[in-house]
Each structure stands twice: as C-alpha cells, then as structure tokens.
Protein backbone atom coordinates (compact mmCIF):
# COMPACT_ATOMS: atom_id res chain seq x y z
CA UNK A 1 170.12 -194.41 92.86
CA UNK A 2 171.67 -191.59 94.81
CA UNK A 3 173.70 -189.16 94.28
CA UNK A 4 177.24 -189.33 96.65
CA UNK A 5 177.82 -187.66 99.32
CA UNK A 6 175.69 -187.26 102.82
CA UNK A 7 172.18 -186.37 102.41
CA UNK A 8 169.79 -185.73 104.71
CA UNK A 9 167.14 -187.50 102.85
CA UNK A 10 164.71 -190.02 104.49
CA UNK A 11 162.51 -192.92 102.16
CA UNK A 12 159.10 -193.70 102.80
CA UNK A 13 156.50 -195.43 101.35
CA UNK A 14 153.81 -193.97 99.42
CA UNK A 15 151.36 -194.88 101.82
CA UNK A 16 152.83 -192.72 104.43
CA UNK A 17 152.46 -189.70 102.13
CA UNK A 18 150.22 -187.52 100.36
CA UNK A 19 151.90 -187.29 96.90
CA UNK A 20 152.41 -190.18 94.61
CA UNK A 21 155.68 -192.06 94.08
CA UNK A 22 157.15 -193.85 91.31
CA UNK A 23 158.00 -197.53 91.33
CA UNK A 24 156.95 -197.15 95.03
CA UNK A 25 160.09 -195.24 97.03
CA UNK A 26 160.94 -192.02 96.80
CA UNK A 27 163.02 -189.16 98.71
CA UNK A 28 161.87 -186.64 101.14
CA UNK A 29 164.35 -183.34 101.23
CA UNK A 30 163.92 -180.15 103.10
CA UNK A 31 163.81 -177.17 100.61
CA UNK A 32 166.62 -175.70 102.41
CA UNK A 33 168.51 -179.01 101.35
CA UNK A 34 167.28 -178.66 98.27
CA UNK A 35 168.60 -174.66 97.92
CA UNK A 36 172.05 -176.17 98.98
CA UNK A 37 172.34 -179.06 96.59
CA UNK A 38 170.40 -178.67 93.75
CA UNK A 39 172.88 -180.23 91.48
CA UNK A 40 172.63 -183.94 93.53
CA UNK A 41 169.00 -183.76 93.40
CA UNK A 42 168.52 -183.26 89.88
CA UNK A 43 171.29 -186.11 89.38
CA UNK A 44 169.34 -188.48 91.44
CA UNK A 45 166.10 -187.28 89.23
CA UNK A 46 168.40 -188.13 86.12
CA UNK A 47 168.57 -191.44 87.32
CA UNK A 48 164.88 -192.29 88.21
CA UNK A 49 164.56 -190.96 91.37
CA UNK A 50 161.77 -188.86 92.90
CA UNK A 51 162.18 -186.29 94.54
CA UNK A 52 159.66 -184.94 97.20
CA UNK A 53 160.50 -181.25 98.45
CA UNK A 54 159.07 -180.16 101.83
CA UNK A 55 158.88 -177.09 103.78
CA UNK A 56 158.16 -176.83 107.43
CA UNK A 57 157.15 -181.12 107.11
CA UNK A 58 154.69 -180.07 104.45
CA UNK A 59 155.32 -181.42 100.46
CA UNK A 60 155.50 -178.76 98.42
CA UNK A 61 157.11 -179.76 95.22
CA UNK A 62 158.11 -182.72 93.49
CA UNK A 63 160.95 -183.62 91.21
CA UNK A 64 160.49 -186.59 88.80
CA UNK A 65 162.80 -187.78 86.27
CA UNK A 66 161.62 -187.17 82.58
CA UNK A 67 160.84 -189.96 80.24
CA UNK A 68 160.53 -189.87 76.41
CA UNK A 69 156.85 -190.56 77.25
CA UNK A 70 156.94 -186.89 78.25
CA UNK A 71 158.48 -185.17 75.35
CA UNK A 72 155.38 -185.18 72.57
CA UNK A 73 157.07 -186.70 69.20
CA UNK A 74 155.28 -183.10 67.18
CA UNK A 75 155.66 -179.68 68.03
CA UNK A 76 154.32 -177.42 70.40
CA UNK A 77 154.79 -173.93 69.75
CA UNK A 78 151.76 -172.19 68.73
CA UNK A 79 150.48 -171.99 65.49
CA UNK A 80 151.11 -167.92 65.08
CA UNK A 81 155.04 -169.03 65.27
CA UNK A 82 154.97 -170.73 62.70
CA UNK A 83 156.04 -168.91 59.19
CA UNK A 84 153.69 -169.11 55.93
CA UNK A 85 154.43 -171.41 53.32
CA UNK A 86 154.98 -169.11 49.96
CA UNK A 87 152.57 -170.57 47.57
CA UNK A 88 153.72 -168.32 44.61
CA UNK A 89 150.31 -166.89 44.44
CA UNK A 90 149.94 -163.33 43.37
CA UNK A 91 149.74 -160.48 46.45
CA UNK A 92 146.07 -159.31 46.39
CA UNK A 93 144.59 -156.19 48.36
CA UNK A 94 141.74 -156.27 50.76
CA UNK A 95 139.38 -154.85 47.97
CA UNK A 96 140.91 -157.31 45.30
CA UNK A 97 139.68 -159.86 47.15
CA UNK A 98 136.17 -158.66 48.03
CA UNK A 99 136.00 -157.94 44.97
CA UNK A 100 136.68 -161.98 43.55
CA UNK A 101 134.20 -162.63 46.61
CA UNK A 102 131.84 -160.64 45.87
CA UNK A 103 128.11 -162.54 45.62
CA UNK A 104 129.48 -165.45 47.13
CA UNK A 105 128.31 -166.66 50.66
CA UNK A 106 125.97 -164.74 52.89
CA UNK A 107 128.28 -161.45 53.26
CA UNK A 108 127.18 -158.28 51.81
C-alpha cells in the first residue's frame, strides 16, 4: 500500500534487482526522496511495504516492515544489566571465602 501523495517511486521485480523483495514487489526511492519524506516511507513500511533506497542508481539501504517474528519473545540486554537476586545469604569477604574453600579443588 502507499502512502498518499506523489512519489517518485518506481516497482520492479526482484529479478531486475540485486536485493531481495518481499511477497515479490517492492519500491525503489532516491535517498534524496527519502531525506524529504521520511515520514511516507516509513508509513508505507508500516503497512508491508519494502522499501529499497538508492543513491546515484545504486541500492544502498533497505526498509522492511517489522513483524512479531522479529521481536524475540525473551530479553536481550546483556546479562551484566541485569540486577542480583538477594538470596538473604550472609555478606562474606574475599578471605572468608578462601578460607570455606580452602582444600577444595585444585587451587592453592
């Protein structure tokens, strides 16, 4: 679907191209297009379009429309941003502990 308004986009098969399309269309725009209407394009991604971005002729980027496929149902972050579950265990130093661990394992 497309956005209104006039738009100097063109359609062409994926044959005719270098970058993959989805459901076999998609729309060519001239990053200076793009730079002036950014708002359209990323409705007409919104609505299942793809978006092929070219500079001088030549693809440079492409804007596809996000699925739920592409948001992963656990999170992401990294492990270090996660906070430490309290365990109501007693605080114990770095020498209280070699200490308890002392004879156990290969360590000195």
């Amino acid at each position: 679907m497309r956005p209104a308004g006039p738009m100097s986009w063109t359609r062409m098969e994926p044959e005719a191209h270098s970058v993959p399309a989805v459901k076999g269309e998609f729309m060519e725009i001239a990053a200076r297009e793009f730079n002036r209407r950014p708002a359209q394009i990323l409705a007409a991604a919104a609505h299942g379009e793809t978006v092929i971005i070219t500079k001088n002729g030549t693809a440079v980027a492409r804007v596809v429309p996000i699925t739920d496929d592409d948001i992963p149902p656990y999170p992401t972050d990294p492990m270090g941003a996660l906070a430490l579950p309290d365990l109501g265990l007693p605080d114990l130093s770095d020498d209280e502990i070699e200490d308890a661990l002392r004879g156990r394992g290969t360590g000195s």
